[in-house]
C-alpha atoms as a PDB file:
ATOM      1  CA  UNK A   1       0.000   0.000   0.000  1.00  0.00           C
ATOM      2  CA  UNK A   2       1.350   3.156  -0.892  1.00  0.00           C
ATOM      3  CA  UNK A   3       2.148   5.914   1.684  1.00  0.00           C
ATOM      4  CA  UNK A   4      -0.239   8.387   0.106  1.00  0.00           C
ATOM      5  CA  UNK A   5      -3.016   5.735   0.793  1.00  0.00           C
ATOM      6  CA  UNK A   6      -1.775   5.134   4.387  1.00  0.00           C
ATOM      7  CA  UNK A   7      -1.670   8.360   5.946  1.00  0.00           C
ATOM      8  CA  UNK A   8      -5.499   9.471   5.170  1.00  0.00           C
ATOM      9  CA  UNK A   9      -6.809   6.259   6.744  1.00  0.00           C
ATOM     10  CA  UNK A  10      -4.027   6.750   9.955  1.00  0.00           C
ATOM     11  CA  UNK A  11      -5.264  10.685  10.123  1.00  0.00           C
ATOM     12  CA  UNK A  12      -8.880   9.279   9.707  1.00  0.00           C
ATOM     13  CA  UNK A  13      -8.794   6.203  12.850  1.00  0.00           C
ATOM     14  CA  UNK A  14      -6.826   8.825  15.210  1.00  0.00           C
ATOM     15  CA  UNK A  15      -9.452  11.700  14.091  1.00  0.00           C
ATOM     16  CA  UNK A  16     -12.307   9.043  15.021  1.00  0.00           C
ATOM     17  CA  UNK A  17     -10.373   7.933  18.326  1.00  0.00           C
ATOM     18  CA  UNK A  18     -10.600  11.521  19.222  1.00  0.00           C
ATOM     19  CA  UNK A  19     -13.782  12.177  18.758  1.00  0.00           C
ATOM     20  CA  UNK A  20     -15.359   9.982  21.095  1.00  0.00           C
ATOM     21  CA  UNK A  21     -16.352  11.491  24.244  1.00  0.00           C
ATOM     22  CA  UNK A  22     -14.933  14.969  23.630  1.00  0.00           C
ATOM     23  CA  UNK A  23     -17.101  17.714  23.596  1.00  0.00           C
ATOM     24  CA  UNK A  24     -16.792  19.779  20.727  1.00  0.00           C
ATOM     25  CA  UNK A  25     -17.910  22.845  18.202  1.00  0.00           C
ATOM     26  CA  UNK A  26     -18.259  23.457  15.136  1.00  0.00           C
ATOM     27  CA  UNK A  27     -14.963  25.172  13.190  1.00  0.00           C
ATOM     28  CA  UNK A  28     -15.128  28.790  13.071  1.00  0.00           C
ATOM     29  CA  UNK A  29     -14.245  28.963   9.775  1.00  0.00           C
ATOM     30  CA  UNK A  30     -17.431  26.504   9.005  1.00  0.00           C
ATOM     31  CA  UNK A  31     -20.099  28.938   7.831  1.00  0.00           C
ATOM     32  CA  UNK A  32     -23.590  27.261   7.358  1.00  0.00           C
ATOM     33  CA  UNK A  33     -27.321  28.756   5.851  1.00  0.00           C
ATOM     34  CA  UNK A  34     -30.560  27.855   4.826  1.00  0.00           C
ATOM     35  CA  UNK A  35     -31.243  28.109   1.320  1.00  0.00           C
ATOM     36  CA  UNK A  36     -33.808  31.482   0.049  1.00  0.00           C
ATOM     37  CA  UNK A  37     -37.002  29.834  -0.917  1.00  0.00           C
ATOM     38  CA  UNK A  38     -37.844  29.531  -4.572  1.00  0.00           C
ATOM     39  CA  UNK A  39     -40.534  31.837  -5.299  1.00  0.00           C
ATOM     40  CA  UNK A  40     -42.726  29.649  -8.140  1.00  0.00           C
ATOM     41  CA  UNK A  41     -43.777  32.739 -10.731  1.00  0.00           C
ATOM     42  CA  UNK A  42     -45.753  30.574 -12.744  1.00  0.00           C
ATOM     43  CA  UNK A  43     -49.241  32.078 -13.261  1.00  0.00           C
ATOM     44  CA  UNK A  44     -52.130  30.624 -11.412  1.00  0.00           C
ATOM     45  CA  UNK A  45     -54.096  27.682 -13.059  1.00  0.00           C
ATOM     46  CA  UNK A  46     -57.431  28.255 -14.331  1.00  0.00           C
ATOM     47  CA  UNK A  47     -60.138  26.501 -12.311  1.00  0.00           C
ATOM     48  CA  UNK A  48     -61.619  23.374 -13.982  1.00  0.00           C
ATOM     49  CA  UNK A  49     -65.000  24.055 -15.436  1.00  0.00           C
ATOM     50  CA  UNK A  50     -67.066  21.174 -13.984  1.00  0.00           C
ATOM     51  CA  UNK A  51     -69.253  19.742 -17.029  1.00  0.00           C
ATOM     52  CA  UNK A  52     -73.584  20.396 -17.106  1.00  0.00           C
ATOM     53  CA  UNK A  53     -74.313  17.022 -16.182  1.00  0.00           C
ATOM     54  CA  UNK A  54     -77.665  15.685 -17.256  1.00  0.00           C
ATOM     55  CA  UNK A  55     -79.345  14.247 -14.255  1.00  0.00           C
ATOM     56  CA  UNK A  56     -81.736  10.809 -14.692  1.00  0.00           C
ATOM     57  CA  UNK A  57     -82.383   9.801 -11.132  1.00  0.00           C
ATOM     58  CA  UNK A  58     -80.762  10.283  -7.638  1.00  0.00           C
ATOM     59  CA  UNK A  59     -80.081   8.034  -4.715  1.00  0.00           C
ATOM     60  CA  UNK A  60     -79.445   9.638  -1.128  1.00  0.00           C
ATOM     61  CA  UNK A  61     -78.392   7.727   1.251  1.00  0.00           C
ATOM     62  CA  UNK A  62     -77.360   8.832   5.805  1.00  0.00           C
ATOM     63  CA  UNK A  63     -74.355   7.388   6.480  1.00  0.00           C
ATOM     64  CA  UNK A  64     -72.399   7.597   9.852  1.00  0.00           C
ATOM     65  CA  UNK A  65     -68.836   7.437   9.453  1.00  0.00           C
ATOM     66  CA  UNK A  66     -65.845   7.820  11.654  1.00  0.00           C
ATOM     67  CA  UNK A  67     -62.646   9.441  10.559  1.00  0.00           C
ATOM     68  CA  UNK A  68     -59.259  10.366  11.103  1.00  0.00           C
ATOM     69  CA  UNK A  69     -58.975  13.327  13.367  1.00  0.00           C
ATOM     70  CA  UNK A  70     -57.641  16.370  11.795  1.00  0.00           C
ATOM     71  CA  UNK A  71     -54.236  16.542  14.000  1.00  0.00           C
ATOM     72  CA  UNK A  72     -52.656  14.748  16.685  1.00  0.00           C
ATOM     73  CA  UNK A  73     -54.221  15.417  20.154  1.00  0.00           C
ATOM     74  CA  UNK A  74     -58.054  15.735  18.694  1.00  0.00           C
ATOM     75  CA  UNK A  75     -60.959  13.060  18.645  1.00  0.00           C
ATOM     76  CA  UNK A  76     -61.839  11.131  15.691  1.00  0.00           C
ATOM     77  CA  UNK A  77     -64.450  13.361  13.497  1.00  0.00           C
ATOM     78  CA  UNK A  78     -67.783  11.275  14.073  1.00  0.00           C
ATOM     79  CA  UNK A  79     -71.073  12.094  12.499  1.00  0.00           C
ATOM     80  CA  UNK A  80     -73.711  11.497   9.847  1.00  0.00           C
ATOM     81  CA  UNK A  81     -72.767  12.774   5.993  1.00  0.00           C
ATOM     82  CA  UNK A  82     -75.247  12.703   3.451  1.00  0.00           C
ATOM     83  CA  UNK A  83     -73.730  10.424   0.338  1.00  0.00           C
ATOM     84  CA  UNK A  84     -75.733  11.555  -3.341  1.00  0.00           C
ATOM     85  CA  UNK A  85     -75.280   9.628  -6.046  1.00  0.00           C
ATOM     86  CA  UNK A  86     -76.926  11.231  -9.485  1.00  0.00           C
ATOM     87  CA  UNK A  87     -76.659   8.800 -12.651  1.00  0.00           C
ATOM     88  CA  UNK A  88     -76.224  10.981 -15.705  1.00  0.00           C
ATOM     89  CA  UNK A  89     -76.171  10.757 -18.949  1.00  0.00           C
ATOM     90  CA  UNK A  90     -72.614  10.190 -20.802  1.00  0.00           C
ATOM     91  CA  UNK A  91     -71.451  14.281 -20.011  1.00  0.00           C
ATOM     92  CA  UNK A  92     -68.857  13.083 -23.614  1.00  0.00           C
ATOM     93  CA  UNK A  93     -65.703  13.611 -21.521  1.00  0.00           C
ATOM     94  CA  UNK A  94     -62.372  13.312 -23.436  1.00  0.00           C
ATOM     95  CA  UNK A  95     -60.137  10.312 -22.925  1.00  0.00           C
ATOM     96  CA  UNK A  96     -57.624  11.424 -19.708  1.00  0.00           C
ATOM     97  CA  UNK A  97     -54.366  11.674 -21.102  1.00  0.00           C
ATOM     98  CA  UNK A  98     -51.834   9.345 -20.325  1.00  0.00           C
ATOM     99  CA  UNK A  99     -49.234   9.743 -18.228  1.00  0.00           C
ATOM    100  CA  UNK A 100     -45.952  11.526 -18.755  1.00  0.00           C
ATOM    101  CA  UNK A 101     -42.632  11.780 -17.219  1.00  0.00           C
ATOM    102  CA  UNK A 102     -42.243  14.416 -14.486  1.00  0.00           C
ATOM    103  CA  UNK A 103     -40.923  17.611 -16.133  1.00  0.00           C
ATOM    104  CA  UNK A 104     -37.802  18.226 -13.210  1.00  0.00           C
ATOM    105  CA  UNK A 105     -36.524  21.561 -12.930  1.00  0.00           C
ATOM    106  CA  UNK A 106     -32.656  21.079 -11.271  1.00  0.00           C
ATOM    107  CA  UNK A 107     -33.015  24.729  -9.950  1.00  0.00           C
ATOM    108  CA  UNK A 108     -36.038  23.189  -7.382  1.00  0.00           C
ATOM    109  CA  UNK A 109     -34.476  19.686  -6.758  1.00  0.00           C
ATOM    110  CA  UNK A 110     -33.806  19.613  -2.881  1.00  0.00           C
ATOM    111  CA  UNK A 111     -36.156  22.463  -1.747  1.00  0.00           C
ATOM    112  CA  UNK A 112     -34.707  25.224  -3.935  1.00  0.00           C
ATOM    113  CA  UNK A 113     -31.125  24.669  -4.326  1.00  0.00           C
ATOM    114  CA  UNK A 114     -29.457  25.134  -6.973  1.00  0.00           C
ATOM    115  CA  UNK A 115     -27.863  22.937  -9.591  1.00  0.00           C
ATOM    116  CA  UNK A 116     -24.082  22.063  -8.363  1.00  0.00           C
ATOM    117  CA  UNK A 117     -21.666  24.592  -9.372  1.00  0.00           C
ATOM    118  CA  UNK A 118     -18.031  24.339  -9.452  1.00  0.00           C
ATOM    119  CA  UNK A 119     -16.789  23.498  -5.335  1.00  0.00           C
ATOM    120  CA  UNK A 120     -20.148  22.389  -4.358  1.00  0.00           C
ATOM    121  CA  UNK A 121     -20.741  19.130  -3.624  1.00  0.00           C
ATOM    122  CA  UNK A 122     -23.953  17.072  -2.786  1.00  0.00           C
ATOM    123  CA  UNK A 123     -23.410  15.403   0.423  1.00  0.00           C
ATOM    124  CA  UNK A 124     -26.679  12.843  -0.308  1.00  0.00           C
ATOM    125  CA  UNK A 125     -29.345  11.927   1.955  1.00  0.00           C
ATOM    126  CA  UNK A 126     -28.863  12.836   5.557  1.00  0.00           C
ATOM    127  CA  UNK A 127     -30.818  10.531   7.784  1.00  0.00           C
ATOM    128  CA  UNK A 128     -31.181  12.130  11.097  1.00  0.00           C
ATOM    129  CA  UNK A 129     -33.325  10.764  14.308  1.00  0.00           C
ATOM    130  CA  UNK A 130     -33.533  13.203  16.994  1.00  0.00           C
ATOM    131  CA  UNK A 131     -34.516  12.479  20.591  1.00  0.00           C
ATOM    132  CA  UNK A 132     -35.116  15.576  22.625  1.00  0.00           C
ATOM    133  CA  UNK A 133     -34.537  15.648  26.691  1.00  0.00           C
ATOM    134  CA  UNK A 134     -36.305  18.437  28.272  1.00  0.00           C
ATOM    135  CA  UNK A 135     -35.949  20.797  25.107  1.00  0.00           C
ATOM    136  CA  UNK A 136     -32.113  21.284  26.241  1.00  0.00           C
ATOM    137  CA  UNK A 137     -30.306  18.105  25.466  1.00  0.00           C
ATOM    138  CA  UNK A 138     -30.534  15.568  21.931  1.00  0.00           C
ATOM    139  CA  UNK A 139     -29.591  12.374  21.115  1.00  0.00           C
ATOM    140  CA  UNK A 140     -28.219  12.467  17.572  1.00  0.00           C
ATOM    141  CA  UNK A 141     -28.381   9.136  15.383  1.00  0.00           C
ATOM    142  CA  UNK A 142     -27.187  10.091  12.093  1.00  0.00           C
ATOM    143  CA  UNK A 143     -25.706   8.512   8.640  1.00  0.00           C
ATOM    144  CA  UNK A 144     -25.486   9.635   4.945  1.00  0.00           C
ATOM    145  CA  UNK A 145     -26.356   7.984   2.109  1.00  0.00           C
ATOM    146  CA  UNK A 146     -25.035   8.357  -1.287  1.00  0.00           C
ATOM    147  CA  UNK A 147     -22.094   7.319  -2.619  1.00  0.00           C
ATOM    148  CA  UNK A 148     -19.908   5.046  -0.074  1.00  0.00           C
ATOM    149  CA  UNK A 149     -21.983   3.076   2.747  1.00  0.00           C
ATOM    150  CA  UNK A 150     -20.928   4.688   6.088  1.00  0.00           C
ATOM    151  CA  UNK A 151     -21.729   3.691   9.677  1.00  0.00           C
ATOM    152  CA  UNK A 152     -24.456   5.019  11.591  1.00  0.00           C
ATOM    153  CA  UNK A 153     -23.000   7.722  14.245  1.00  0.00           C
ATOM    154  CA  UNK A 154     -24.268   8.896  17.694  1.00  0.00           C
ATOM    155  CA  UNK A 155     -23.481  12.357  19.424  1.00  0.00           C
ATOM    156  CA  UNK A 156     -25.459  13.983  22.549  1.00  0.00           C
ATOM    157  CA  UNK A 157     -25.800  17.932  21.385  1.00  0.00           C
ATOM    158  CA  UNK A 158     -26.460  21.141  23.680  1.00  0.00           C
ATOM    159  CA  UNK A 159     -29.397  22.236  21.327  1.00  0.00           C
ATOM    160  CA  UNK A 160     -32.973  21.553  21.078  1.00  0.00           C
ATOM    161  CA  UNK A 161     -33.529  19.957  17.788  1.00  0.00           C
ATOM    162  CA  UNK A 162     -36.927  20.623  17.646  1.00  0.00           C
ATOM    163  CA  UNK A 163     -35.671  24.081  16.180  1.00  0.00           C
ATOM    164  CA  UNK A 164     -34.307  21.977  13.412  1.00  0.00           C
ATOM    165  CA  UNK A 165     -38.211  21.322  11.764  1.00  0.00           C
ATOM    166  CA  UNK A 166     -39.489  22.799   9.050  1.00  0.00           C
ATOM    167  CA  UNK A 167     -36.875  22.946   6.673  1.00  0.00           C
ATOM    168  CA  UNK A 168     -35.168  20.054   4.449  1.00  0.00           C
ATOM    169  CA  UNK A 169     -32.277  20.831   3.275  1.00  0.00           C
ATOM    170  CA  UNK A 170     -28.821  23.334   3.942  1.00  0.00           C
ATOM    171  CA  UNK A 171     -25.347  24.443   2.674  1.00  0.00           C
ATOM    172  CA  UNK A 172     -22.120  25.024   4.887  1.00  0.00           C
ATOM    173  CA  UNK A 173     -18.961  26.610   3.500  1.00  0.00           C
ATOM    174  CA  UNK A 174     -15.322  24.929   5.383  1.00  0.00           C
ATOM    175  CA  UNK A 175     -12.120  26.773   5.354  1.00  0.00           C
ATOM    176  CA  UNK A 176     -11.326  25.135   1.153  1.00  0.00           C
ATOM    177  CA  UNK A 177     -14.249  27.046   0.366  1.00  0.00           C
ATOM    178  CA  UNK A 178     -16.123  24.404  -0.703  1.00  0.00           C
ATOM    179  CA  UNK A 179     -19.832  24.395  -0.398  1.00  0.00           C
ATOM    180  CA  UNK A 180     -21.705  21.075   1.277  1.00  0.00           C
ATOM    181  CA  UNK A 181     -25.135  20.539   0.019  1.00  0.00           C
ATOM    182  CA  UNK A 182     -27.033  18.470   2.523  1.00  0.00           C
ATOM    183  CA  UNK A 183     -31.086  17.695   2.281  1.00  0.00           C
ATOM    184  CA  UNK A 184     -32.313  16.627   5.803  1.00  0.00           C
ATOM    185  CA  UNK A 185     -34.587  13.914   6.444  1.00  0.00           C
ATOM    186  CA  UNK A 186     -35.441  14.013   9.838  1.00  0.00           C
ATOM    187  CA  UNK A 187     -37.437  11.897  12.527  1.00  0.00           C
ATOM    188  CA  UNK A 188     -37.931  13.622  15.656  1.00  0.00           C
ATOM    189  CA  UNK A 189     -39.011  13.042  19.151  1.00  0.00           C
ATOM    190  CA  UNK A 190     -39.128  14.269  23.070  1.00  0.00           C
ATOM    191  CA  UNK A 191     -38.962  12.369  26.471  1.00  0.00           C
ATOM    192  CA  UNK A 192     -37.892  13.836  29.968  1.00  0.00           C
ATOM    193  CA  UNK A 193     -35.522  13.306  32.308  1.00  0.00           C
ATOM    194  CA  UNK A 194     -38.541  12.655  34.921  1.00  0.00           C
ATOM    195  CA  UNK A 195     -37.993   9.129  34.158  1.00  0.00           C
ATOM    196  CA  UNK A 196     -35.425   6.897  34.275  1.00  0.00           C
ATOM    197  CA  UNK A 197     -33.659   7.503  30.665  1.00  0.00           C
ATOM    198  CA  UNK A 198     -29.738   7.926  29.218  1.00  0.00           C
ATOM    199  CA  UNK A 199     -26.927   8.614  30.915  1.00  0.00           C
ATOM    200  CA  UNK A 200     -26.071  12.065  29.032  1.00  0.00           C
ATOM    201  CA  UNK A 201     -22.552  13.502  28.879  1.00  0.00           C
ATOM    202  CA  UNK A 202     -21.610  16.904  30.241  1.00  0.00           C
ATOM    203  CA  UNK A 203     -22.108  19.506  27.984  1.00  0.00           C
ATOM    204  CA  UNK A 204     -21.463  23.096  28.678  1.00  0.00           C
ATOM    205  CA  UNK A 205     -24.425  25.389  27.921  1.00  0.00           C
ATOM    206  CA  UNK A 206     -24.230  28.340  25.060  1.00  0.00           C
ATOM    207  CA  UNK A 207     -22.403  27.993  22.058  1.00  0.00           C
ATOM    208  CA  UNK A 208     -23.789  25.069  20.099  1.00  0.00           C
ATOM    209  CA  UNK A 209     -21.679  21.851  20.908  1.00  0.00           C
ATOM    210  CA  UNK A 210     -21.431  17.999  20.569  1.00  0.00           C
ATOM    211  CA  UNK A 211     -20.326  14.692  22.159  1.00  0.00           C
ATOM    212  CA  UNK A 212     -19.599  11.785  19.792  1.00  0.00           C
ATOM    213  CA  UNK A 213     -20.563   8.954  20.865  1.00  0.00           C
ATOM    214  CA  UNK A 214     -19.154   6.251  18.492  1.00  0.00           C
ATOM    215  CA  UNK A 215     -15.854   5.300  18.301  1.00  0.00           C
ATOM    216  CA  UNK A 216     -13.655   5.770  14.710  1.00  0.00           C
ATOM    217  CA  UNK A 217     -16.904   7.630  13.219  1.00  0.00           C
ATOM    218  CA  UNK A 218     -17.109   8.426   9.450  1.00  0.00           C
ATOM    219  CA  UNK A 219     -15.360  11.764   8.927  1.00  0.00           C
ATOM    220  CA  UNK A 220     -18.031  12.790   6.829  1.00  0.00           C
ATOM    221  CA  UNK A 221     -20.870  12.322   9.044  1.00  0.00           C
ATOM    222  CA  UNK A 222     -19.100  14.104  11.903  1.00  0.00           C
ATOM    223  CA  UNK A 223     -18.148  17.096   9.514  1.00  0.00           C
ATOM    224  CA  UNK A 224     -22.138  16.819   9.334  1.00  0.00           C
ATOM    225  CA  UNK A 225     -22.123  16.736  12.722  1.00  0.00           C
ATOM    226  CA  UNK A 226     -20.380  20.199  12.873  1.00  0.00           C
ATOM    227  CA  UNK A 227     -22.263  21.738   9.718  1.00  0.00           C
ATOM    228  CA  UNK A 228     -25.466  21.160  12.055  1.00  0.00           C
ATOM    229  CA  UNK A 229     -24.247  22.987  14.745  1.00  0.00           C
ATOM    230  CA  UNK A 230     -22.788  25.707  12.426  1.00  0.00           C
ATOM    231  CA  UNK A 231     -25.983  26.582  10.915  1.00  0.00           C
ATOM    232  CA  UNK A 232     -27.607  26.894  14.111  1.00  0.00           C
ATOM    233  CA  UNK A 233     -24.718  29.094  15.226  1.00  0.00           C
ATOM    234  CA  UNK A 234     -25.280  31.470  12.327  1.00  0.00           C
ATOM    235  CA  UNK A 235     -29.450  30.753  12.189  1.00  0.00           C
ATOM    236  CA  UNK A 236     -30.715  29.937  16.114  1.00  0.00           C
ATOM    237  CA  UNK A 237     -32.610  33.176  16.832  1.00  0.00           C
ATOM    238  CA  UNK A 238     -34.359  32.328  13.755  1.00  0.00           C
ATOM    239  CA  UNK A 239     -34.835  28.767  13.675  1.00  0.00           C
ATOM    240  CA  UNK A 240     -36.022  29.180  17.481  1.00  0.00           C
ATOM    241  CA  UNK A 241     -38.399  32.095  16.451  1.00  0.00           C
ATOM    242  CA  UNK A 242     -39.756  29.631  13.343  1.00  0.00           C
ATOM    243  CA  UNK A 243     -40.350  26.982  16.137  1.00  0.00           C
ATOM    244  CA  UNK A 244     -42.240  28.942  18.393  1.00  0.00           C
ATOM    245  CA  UNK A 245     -43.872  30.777  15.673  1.00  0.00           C
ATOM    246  CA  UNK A 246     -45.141  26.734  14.024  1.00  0.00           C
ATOM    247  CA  UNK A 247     -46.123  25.831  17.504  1.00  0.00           C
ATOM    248  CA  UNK A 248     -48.131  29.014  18.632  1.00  0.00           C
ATOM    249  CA  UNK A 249     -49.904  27.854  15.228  1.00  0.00           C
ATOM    250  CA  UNK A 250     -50.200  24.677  15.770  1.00  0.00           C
ATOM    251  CA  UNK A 251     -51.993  25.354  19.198  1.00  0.00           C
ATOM    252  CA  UNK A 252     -54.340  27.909  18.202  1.00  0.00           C
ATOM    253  CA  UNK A 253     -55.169  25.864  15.520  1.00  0.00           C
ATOM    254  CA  UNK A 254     -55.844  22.415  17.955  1.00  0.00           C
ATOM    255  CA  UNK A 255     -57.487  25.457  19.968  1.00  0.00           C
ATOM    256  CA  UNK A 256     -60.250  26.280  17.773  1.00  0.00           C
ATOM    257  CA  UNK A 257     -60.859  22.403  16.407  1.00  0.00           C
ATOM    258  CA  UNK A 258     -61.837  21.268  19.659  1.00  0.00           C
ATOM    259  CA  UNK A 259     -63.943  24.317  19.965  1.00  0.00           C
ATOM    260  CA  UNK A 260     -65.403  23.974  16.439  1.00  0.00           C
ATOM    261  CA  UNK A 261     -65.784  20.325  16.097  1.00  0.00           C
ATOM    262  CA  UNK A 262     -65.440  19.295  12.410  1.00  0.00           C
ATOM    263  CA  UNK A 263     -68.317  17.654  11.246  1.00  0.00           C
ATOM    264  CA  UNK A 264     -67.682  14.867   8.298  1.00  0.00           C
ATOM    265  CA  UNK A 265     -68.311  16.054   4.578  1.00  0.00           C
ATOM    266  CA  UNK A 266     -70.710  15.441   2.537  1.00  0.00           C
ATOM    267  CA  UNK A 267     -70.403  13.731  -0.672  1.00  0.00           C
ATOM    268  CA  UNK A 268     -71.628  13.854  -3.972  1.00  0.00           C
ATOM    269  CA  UNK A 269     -70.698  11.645  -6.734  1.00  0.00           C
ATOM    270  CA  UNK A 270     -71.855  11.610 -10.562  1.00  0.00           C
ATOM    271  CA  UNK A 271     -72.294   8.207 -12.304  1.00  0.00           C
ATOM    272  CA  UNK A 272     -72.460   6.975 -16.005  1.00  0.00           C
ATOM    273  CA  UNK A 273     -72.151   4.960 -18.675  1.00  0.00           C
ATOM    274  CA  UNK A 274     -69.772   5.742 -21.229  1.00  0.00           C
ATOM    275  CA  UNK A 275     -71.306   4.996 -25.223  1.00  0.00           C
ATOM    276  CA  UNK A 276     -67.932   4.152 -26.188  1.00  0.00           C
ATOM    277  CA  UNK A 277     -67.036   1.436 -24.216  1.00  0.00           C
ATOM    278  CA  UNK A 278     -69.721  -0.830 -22.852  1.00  0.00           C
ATOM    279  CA  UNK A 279     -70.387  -2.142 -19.596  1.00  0.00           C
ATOM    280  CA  UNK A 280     -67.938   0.710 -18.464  1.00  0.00           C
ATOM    281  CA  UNK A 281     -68.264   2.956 -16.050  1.00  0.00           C
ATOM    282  CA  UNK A 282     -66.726   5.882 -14.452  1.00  0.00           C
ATOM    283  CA  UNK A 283     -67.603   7.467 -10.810  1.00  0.00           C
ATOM    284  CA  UNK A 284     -66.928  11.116 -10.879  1.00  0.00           C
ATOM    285  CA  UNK A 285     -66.796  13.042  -7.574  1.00  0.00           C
ATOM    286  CA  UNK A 286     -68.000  16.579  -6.635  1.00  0.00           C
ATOM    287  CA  UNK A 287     -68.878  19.078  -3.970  1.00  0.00           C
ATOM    288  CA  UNK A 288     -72.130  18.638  -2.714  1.00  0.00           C
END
């Protein structure tokens, strides 16, 4: 093996050995952001102009149904929806078309980021599961995919992850000026310390920091790792004001459901025979 082969993989096992255990922080010279949002200037679609159906008879039928409640923390939406089915003559509806290939625009691929440019690089999936303690310490299980296979790696952080919701994907710009394209798919959940849960490592409070937990970790995940906490370095007031600002919402929202009960829908559907093809038929549904 040459020497030029050697000395990566040495620098890489006593990187890894060093990792574990030690608290640590992003570089300074690592400068992460979120990506502007891609305004979509097409013009609006035109609404679709619902055919005069010719109605021949009607069936109405009560029904009581129970569905899926609206959002977490709410009671299934019970109640009695009135289902009318009109048969009507053949409205001569065109053949749908068939399908087509999705038309991808690169400028939109991974939530608005732009196509790579020269020193950017797409750093693949990012597969992130986030357990919460108290809102003040997370359990990081991480990996990327794309490319090489690398191992799974697990790091305690200082920061409350939920603050890491409602975006999917970043950059972060290290010292060679190259830019690290990451989209972020994220599972996320919160527990307390009330009961009996991890042993977490010591880590100081304020600026964002990590323990790594596995030993020889992927050099790429942990410069992850740090690209994280460099974002929220540079984007925390923010991210925390988004957070607040999606759960205020999401409250007033579970606020006025339980005080406004939804009732279920109710459903109308027009049915026919088409002349072209016997014995064929097509439901079509509508508003009531």
């Amino acid at each position: 093996m040459k020497i030029s082969q050697i000395v990566p993989i040495l620098a890489a096992i006593l990187c890894g050995q060093s990792f574990a255990q030690e608290v640590r922080t992003a570089p300074t010279t690592t400068v992460a952001t979120l990506p502007v949002p891609v305004l979509d200037d097409a013009p609006p679609k035109e609404p679709i102009k619902k055919p005069d159906f010719k109605i021949e008879s009607t069936q109405i039928k009560l029904l009581d149904v129970v569905e899926s409640p609206p959002m977490s923390g709410l009671p299934p939406v019970e109640g009695t929806m009135t289902l009318t089915v009109h048969n009507v003559a053949d409205p001569g509806l065109p053949d749908p078309p068939s399908p087509t290939p999705p038309n991808i625009d690169d400028s939109k691929i991974l939530g608005g980021l732009q196509p790579l440019k020269v020193n950017q690089r797409d750093m693949g999936m990012v597969s992130l599961s986030a357990t919460v303690y108290d809102h003040k310490r997370t359990l990081l299980r991480c990996n990327i995919y794309g490319g090489t296979e690398r191992k799974e790696i697990t790091a305690w952080s200082n920061l409350d992850f939920n603050h890491f919701c409602g975006f999917g994907n970043f950059e972060a710009t290290g010292a060679n000026k190259e830019v690290r394209s990451y989209a972020l798919m994220m599972g996320i959940g919160n527990e307390t310390t009330n009961t009996e849960g991890p042993e977490i490592p010591v880590i100081p409070d304020g600026a964002p920091a990590f323990v790594i937990q596995t030993e020889n970790p992927d050099p790429e995940t942990v410069t992850l790792i740090e690209d994280l906490h460099a974002l929220y370095r540079a984007e925390g007031k923010r991210m925390k004001e988004d957070a607040a600002a999606r759960e205020k919402a999401y409250e007033e929202k579970k606020a006025y459901l339980l005080a406004h009960p939804p009732k279920p829908k109710d459903v109308t559907v027009n049915f026919w025979k088409r002349e072209k093809l016997e014995s064929t038929t097509i439901p079509e549904g509508g508003q009531p």
